[in-house]
C-alpha atoms as a PDB file:
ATOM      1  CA  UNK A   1     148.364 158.703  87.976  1.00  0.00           C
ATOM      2  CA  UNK A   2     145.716 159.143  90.561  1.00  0.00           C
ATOM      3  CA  UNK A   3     143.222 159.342  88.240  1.00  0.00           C
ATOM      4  CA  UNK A   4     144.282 155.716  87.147  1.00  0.00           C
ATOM      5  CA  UNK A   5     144.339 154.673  90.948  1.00  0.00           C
ATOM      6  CA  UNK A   6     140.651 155.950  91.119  1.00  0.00           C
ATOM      7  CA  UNK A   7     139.872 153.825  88.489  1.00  0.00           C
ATOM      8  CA  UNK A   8     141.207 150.820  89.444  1.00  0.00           C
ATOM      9  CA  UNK A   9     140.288 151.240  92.893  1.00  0.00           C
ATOM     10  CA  UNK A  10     136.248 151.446  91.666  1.00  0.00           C
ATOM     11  CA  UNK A  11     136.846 148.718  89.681  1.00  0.00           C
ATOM     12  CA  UNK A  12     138.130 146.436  92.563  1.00  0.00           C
ATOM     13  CA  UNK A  13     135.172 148.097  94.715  1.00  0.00           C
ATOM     14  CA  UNK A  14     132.970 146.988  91.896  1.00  0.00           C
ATOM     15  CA  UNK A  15     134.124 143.172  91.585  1.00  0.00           C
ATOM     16  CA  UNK A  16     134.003 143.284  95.615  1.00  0.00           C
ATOM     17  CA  UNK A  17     130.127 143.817  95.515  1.00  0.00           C
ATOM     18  CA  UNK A  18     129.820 141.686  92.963  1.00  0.00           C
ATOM     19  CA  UNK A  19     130.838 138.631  94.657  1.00  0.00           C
ATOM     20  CA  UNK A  20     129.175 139.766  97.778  1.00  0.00           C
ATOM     21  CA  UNK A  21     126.023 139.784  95.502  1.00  0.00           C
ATOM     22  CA  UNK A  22     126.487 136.222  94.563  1.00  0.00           C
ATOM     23  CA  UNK A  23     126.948 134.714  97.828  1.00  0.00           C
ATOM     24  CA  UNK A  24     123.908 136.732  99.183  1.00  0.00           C
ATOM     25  CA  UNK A  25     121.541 135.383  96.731  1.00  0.00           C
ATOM     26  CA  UNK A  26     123.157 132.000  97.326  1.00  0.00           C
ATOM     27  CA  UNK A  27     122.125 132.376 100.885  1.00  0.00           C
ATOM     28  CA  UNK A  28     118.702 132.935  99.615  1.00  0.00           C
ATOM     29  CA  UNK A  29     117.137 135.686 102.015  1.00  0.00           C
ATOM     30  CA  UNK A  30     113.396 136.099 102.205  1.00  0.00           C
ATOM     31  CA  UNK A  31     111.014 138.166 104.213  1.00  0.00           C
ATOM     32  CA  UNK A  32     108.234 135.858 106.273  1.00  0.00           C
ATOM     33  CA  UNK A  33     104.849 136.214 105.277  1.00  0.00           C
ATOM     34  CA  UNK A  34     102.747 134.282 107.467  1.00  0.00           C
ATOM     35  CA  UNK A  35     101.626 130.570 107.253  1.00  0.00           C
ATOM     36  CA  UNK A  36     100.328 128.319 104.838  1.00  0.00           C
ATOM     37  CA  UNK A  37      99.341 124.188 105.046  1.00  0.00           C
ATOM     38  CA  UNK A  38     102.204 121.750 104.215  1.00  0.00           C
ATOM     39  CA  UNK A  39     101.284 120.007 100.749  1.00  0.00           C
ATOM     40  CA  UNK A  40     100.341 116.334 100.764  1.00  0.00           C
ATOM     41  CA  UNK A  41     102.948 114.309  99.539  1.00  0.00           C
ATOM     42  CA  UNK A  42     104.541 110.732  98.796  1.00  0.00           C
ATOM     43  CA  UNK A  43     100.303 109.434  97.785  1.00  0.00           C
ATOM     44  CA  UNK A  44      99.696 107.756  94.705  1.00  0.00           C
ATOM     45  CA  UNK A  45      96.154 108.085  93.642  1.00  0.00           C
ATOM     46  CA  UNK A  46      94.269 106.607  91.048  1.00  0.00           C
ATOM     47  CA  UNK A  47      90.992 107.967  89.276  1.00  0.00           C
ATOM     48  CA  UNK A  48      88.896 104.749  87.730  1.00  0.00           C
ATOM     49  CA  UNK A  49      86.610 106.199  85.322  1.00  0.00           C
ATOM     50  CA  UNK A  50      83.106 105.119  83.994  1.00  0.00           C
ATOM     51  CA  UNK A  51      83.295 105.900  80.077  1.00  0.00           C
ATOM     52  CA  UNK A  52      80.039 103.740  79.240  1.00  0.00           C
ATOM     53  CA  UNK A  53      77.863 105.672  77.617  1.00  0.00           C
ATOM     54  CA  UNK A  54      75.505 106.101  79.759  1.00  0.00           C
ATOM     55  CA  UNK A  55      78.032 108.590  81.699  1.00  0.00           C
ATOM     56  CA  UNK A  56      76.408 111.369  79.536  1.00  0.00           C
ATOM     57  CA  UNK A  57      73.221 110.790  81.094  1.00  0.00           C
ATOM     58  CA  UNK A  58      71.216 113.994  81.416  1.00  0.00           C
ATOM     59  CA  UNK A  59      70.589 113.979  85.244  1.00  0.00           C
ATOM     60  CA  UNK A  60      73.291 115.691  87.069  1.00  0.00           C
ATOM     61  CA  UNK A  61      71.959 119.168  88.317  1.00  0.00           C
ATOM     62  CA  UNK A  62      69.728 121.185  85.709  1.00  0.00           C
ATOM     63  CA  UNK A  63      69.885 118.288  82.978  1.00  0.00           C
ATOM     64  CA  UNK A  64      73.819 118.244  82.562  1.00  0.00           C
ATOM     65  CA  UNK A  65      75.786 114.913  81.616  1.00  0.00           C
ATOM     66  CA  UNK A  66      76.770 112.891  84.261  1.00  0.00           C
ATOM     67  CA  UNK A  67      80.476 113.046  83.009  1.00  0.00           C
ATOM     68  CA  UNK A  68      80.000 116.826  83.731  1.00  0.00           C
ATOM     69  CA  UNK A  69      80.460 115.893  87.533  1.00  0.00           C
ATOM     70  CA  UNK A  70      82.676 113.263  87.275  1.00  0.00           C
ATOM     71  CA  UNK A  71      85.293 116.527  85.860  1.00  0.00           C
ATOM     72  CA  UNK A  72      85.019 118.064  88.172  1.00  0.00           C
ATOM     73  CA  UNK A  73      84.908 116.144  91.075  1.00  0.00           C
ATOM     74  CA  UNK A  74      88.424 115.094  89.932  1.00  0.00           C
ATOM     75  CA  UNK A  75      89.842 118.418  89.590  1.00  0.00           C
ATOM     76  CA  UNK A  76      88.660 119.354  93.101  1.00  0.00           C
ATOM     77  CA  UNK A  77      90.401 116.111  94.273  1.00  0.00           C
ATOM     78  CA  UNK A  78      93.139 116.753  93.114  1.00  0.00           C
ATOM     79  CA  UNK A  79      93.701 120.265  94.142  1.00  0.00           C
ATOM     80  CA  UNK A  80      92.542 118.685  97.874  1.00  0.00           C
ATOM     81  CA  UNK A  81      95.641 116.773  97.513  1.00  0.00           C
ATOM     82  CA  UNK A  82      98.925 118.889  96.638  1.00  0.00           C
ATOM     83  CA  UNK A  83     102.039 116.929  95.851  1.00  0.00           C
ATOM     84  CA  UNK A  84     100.456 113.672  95.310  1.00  0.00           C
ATOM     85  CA  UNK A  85     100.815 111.674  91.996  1.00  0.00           C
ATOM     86  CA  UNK A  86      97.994 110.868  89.772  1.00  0.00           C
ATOM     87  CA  UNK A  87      97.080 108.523  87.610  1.00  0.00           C
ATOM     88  CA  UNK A  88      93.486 108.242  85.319  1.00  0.00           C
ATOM     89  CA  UNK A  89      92.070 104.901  84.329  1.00  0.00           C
ATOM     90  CA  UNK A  90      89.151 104.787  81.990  1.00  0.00           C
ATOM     91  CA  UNK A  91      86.962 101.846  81.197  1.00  0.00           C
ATOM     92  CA  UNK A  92      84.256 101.022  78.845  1.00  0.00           C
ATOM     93  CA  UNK A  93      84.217  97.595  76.932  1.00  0.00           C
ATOM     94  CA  UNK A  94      87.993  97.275  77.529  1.00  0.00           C
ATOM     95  CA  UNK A  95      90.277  99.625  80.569  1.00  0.00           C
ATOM     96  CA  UNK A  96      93.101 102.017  79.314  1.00  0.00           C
ATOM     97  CA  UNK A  97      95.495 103.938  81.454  1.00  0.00           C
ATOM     98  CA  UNK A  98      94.823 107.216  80.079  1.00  0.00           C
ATOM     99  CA  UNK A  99      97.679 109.025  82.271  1.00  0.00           C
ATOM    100  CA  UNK A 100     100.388 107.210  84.188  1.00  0.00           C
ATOM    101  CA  UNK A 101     101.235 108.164  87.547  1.00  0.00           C
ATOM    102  CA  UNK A 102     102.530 112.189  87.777  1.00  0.00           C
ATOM    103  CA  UNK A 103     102.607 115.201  89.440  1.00  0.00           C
ATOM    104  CA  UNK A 104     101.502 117.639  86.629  1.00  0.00           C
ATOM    105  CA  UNK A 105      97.855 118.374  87.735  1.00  0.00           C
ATOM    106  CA  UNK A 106      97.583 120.204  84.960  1.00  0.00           C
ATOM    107  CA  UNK A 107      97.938 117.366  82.574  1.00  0.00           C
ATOM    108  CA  UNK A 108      95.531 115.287  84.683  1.00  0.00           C
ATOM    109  CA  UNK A 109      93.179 118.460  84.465  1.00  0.00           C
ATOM    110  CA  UNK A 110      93.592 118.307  80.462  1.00  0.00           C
ATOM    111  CA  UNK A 111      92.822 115.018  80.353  1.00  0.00           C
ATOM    112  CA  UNK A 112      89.936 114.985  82.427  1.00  0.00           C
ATOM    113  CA  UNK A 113      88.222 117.662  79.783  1.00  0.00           C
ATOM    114  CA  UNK A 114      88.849 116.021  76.909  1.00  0.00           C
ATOM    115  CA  UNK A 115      86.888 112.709  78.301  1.00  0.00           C
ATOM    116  CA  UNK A 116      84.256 111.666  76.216  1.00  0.00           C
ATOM    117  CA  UNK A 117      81.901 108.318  76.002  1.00  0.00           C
ATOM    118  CA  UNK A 118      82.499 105.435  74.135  1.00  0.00           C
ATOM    119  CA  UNK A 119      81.324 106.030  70.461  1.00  0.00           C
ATOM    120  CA  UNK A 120      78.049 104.667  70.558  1.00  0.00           C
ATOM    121  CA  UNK A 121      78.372 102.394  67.428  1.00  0.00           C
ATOM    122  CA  UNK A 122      81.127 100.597  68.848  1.00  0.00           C
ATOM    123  CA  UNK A 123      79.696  99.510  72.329  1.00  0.00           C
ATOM    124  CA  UNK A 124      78.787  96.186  72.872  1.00  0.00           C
ATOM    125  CA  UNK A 125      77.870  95.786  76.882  1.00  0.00           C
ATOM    126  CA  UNK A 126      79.779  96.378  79.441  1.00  0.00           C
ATOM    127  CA  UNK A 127      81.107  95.174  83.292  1.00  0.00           C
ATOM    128  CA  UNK A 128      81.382  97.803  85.628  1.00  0.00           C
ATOM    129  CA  UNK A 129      84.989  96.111  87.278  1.00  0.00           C
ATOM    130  CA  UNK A 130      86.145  96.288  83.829  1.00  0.00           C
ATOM    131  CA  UNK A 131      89.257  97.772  85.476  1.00  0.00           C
ATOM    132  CA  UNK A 132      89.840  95.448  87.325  1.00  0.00           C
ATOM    133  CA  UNK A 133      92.862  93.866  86.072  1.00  0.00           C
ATOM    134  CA  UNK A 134      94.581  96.985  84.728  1.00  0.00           C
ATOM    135  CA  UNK A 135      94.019  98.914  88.150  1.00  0.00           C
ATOM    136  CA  UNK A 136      95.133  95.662  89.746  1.00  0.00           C
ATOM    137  CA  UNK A 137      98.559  96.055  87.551  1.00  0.00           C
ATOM    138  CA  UNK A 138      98.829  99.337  88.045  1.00  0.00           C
ATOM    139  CA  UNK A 139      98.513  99.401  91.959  1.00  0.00           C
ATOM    140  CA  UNK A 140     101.121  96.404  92.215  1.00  0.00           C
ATOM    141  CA  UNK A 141     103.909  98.210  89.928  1.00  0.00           C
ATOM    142  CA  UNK A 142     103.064 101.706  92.647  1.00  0.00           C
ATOM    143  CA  UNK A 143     103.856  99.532  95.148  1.00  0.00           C
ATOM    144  CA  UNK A 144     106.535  97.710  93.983  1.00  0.00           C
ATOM    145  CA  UNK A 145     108.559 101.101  92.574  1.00  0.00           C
ATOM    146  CA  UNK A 146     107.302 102.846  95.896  1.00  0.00           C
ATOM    147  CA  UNK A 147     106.497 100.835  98.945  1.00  0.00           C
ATOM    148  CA  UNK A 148     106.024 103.850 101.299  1.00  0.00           C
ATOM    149  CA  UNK A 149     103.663 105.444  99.787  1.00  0.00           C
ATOM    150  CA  UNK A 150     100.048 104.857 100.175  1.00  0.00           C
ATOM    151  CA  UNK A 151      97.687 104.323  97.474  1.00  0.00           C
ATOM    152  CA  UNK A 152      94.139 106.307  96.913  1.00  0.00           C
ATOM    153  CA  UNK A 153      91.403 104.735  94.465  1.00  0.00           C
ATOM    154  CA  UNK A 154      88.628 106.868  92.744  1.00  0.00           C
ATOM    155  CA  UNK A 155      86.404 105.006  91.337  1.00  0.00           C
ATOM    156  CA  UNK A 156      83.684 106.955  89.307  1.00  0.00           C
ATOM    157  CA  UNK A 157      80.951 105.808  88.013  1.00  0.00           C
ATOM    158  CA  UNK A 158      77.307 105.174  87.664  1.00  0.00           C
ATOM    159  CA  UNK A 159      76.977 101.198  88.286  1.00  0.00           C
ATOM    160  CA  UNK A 160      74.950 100.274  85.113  1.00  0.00           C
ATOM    161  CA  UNK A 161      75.731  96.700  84.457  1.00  0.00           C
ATOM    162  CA  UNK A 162      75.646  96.378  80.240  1.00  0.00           C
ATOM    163  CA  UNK A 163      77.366  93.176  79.722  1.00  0.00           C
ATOM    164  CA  UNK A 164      74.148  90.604  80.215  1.00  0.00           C
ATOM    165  CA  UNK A 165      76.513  88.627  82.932  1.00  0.00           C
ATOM    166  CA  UNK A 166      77.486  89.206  86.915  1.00  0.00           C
ATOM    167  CA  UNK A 167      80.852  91.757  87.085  1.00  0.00           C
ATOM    168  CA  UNK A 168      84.055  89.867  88.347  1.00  0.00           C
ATOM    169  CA  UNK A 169      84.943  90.937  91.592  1.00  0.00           C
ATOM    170  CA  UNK A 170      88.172  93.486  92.693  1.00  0.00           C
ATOM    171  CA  UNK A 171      90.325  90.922  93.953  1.00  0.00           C
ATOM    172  CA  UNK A 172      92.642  92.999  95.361  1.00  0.00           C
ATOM    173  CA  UNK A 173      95.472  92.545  97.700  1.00  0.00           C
ATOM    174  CA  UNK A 174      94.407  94.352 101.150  1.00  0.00           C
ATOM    175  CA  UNK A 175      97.483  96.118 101.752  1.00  0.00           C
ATOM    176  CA  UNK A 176      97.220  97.687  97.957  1.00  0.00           C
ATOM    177  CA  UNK A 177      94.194 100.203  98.589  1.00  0.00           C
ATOM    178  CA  UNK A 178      95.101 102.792 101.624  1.00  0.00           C
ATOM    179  CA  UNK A 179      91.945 105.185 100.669  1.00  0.00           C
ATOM    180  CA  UNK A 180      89.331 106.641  98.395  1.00  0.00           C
ATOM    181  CA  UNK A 181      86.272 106.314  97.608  1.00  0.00           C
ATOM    182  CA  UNK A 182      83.130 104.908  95.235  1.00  0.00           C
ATOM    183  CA  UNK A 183      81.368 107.954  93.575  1.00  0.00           C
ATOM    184  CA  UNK A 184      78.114 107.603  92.142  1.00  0.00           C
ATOM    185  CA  UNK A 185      76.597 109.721  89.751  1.00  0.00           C
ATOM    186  CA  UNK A 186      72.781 109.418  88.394  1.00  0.00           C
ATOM    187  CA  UNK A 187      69.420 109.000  90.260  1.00  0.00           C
ATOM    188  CA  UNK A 188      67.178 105.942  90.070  1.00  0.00           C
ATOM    189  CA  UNK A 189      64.507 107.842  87.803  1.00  0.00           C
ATOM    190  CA  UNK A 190      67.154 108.224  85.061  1.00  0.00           C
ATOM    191  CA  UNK A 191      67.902 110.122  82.207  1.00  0.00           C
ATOM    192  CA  UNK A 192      68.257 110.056  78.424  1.00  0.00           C
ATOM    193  CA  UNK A 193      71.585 110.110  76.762  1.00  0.00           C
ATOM    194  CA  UNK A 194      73.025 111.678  73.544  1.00  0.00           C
ATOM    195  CA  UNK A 195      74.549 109.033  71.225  1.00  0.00           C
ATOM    196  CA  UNK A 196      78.387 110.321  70.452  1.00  0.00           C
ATOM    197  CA  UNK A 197      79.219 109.498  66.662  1.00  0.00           C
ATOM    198  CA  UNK A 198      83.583 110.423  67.121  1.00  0.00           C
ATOM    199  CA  UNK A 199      82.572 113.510  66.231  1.00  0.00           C
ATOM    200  CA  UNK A 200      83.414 116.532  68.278  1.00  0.00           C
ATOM    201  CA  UNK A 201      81.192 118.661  66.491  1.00  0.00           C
ATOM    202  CA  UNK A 202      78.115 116.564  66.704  1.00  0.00           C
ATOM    203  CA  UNK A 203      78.144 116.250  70.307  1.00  0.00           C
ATOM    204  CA  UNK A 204      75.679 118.667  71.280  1.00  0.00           C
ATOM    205  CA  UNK A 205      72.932 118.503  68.659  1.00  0.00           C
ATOM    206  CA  UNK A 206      73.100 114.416  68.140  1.00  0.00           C
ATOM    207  CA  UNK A 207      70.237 112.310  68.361  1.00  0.00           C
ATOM    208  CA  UNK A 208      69.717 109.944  71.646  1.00  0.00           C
ATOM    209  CA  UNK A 209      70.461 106.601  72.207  1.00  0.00           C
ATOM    210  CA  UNK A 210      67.204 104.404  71.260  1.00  0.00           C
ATOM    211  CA  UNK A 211      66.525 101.269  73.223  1.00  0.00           C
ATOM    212  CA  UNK A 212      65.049  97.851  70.955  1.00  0.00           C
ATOM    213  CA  UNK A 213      61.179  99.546  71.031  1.00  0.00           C
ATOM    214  CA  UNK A 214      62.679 102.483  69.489  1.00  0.00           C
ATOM    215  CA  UNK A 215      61.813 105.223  72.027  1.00  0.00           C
ATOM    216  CA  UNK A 216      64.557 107.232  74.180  1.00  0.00           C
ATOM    217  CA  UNK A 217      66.442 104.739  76.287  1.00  0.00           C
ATOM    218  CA  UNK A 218      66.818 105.773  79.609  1.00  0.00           C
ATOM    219  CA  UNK A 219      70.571 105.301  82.056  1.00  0.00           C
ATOM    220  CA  UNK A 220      69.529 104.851  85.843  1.00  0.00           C
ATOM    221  CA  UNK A 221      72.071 104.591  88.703  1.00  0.00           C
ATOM    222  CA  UNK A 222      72.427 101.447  90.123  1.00  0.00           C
ATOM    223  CA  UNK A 223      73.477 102.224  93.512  1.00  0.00           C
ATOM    224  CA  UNK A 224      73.782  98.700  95.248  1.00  0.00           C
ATOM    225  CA  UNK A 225      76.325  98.029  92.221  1.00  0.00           C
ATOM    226  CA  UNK A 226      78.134 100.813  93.447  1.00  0.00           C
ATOM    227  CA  UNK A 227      77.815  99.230  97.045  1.00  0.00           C
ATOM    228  CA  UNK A 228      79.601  96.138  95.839  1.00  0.00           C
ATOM    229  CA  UNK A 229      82.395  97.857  94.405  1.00  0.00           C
ATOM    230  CA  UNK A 230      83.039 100.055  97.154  1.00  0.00           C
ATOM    231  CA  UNK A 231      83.312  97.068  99.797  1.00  0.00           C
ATOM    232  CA  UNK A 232      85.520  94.997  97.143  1.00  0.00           C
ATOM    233  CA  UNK A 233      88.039  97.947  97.213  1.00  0.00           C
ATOM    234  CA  UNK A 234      87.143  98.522 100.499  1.00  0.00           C
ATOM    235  CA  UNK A 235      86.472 102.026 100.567  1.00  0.00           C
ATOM    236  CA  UNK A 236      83.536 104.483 101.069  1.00  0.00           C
ATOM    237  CA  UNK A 237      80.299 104.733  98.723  1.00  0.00           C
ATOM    238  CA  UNK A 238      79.252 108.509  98.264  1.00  0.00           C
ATOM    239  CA  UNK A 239      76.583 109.585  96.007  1.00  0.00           C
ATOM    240  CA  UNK A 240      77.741 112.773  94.366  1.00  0.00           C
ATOM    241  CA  UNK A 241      75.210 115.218  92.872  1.00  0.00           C
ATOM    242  CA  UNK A 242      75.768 119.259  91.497  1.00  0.00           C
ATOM    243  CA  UNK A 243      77.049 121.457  93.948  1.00  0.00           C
ATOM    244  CA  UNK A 244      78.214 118.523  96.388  1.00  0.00           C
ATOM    245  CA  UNK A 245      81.472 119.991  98.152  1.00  0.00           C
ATOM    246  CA  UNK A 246      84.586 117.297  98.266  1.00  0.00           C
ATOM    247  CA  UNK A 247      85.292 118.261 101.861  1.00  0.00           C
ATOM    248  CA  UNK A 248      83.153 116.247 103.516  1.00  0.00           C
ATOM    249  CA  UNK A 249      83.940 113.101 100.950  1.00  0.00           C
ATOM    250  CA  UNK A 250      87.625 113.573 101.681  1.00  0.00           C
ATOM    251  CA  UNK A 251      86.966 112.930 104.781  1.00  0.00           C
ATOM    252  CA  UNK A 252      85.564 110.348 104.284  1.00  0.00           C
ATOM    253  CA  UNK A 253      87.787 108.482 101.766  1.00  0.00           C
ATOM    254  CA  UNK A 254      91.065 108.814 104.057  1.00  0.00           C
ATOM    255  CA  UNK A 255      90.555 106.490 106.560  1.00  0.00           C
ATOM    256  CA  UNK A 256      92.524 106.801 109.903  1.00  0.00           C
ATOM    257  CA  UNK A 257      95.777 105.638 109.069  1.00  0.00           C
ATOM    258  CA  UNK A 258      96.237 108.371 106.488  1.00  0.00           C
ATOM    259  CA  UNK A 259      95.639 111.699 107.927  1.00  0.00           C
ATOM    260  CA  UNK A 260      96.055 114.385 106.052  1.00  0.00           C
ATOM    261  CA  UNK A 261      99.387 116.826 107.454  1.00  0.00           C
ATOM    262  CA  UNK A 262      98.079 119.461 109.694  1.00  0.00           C
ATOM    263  CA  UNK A 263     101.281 120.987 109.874  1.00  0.00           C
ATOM    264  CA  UNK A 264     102.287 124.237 108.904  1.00  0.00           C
ATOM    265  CA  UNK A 265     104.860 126.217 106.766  1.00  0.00           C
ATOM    266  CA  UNK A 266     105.914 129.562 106.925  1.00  0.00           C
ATOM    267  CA  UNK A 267     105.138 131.367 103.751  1.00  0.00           C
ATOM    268  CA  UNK A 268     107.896 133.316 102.752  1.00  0.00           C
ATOM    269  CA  UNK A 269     108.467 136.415  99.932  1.00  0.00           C
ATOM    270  CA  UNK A 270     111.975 135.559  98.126  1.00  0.00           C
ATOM    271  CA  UNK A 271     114.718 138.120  97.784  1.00  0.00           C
ATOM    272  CA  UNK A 272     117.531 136.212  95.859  1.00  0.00           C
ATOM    273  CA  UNK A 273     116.389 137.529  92.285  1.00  0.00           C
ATOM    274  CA  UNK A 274     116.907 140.928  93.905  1.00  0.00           C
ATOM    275  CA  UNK A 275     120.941 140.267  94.800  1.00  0.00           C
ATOM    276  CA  UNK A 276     121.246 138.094  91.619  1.00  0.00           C
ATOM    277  CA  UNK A 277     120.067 141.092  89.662  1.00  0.00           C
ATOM    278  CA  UNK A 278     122.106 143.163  91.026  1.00  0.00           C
ATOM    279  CA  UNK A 279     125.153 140.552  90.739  1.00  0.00           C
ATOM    280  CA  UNK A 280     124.663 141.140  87.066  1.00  0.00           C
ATOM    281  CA  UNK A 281     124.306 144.738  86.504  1.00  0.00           C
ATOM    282  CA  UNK A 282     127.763 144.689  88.253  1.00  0.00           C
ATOM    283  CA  UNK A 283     129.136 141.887  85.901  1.00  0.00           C
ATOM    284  CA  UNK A 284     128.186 144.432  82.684  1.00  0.00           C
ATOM    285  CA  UNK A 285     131.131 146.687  82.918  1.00  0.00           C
ATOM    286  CA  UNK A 286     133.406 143.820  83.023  1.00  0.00           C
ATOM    287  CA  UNK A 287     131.866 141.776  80.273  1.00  0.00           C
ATOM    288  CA  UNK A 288     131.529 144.338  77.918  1.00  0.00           C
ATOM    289  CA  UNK A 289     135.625 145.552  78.255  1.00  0.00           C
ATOM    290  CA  UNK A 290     136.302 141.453  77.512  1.00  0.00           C
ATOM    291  CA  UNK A 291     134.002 141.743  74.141  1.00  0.00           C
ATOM    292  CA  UNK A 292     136.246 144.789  73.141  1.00  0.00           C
ATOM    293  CA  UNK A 293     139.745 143.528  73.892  1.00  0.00           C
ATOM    294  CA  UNK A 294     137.975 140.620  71.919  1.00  0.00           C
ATOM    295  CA  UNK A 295     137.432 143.082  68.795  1.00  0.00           C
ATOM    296  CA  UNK A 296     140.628 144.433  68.970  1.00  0.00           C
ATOM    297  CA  UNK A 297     142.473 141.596  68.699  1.00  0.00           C
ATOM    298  CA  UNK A 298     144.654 141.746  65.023  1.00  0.00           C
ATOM    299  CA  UNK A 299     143.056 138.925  62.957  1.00  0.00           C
ATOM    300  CA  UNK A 300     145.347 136.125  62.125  1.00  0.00           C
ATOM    301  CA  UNK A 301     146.864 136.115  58.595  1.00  0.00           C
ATOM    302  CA  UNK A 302     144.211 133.675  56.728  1.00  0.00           C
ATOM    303  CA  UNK A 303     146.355 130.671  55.777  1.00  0.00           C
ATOM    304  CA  UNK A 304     147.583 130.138  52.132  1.00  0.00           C
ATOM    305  CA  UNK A 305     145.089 128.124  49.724  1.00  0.00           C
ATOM    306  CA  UNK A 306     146.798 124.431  49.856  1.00  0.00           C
ATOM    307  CA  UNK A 307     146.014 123.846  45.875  1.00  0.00           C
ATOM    308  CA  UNK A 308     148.216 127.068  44.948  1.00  0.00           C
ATOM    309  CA  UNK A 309     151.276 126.008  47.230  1.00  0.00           C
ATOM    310  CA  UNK A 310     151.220 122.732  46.093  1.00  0.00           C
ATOM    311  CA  UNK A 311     151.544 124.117  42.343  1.00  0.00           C
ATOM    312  CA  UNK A 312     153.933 126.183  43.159  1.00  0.00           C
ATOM    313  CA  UNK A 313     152.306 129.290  42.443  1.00  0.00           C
ATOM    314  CA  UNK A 314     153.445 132.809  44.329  1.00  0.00           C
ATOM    315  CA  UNK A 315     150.740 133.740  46.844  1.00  0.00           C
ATOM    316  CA  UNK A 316     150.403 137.371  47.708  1.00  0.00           C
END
């Protein structure tokens, strides 16, 4: 008898921690562990990116394309701006929203490395505000869905107009560009670039692009292009070259209405998992008894086959 009382007293004690377990991890203790910076949120920022080919000029740093830079330029943007959404446009003869507006940086980072040039059979000239009326779409629906938040504009590019005619201006609303910035990749003595066939594989050891006299054509930044572009949007112009830290270009792009949070969180070490874990060690006993009684139930008698009653046949 007491040896049954022992039992059932444990097993009481046992459901008691149990659900002491449960509301502890519930209350979600942690243990601090210093500070950190409060992400950037509620910003909607758009990357407008140059996809001419002569964005794999060979001029940025030791001879590297000049879509090398604009990588990862955006990568270091983004992680400069935690929380925010994200969207990449890409233009060449015609704009295409490559990514809609989302939090997974590392889709936007996937993205971003897979970028390549226009296939070099299929370009025809083209306007460096190509964009313009897809970015001008896609800023409107941002602010329509999401009034509050402000809206940052990347444009990247190198300012080489293709198309034989004057770009089209940004005519953009005033109160649909918060920040950003006009980066321009290149230098004015220019550099060859590799003609890309659609072919991954070809990439690297393809011939250049020839210009109408049949030597190596040659991609030079046009700067006061860039210029242009930056005052339509009405946001910085920064020249961006290898090794270039975004810090001082953030700074830049956000102008004094959007200041980036200087607050701070406390960083803390969670210790739910710990209680939780524990919570179900406890649960074990319990659940396996329930799968036995289970086992031991006596199987129902399987019901006779419907054809044999309804002949009237004895079933066993």
């Amino acid at each position: 008898m007491s040896r049954i009382l022992l039992t059932g007293n444990r097993s009481w004690l046992r459901r008691g921690l149990l659900a002491a377990f449960l509301v502890a991890a519930l209350c979600r203790p942690a243990l601090p562990g210093g500070t950190s910076q409060a992400a950037t949120t509620d910003l909607n920022v758009f990357f407008v990116v140059d996809t001419t080919t002569s964005m794999v000029a060979e001029d940025y740093g030791t001879s590297a394309p000049r879509m090398d830079g604009v990588r990862q330029d955006i990568v270091a943007i983004a992680k400069e701006l935690p929380g925010a959404r994200f969207s990449l446009i890409t233009f060449d003869t015609k704009a295409f929203v490559r990514m809609p507006l989302t939090t997974d940086t590392l889709a936007l980072q996937t993205m971003v490395t897979v970028l390549e040039p226009q296939v070099t059979a299929f370009a025809k000239g083209s306007s460096i505000t190509a964009a313009r009326q897809v970015l001008s779409e896609r800023l409107d629906a941002a602010r329509e869905s999401h009034p509050e938040r402000p809206r940052l504009v990347y444009y990247l590019g190198d300012g080489e107009q293709t198309s034989g005619k004057e770009p089209e201006r940004f005519n953009l609303d005033g109160s649909l560009v918060a920040g950003g910035a006009v980066l321009g990749y290149g230098t004015a003595a220019g550099a060859r670039m590799k003609e890309n066939s659609g072919n991954p594989g070809e990439a690297a050891d393809g011939p250049y692009v020839r210009d109408g006299a049949g030597a190596d054509a040659l991609s030079r930044i046009d700067e006061p292009r860039l210029q242009a572009v930056a005052g339509q949007l009405g946001v910085p112009y920064v020249h961006r070259q290898a090794g270039d830290p975004v810090g001082p270009m953030m700074q830049e792009a956000r102008p004094g209405t959007l200041e980036r949070s200087g607050d701070s969180v406390e960083s803390r070490t969670e210790l739910y998992w710990l209680f939780a874990a524990g919570a179900f060690a406890l649960a074990l006993p319990d659940a396996a008894m329930i799968i036995r009684r289970y086992r031991e139930l006596p199987r129902a008698a399987s019901p006779a086959p419907a054809k044999a009653v309804e002949r009237g046949e004895r079933v066993p």
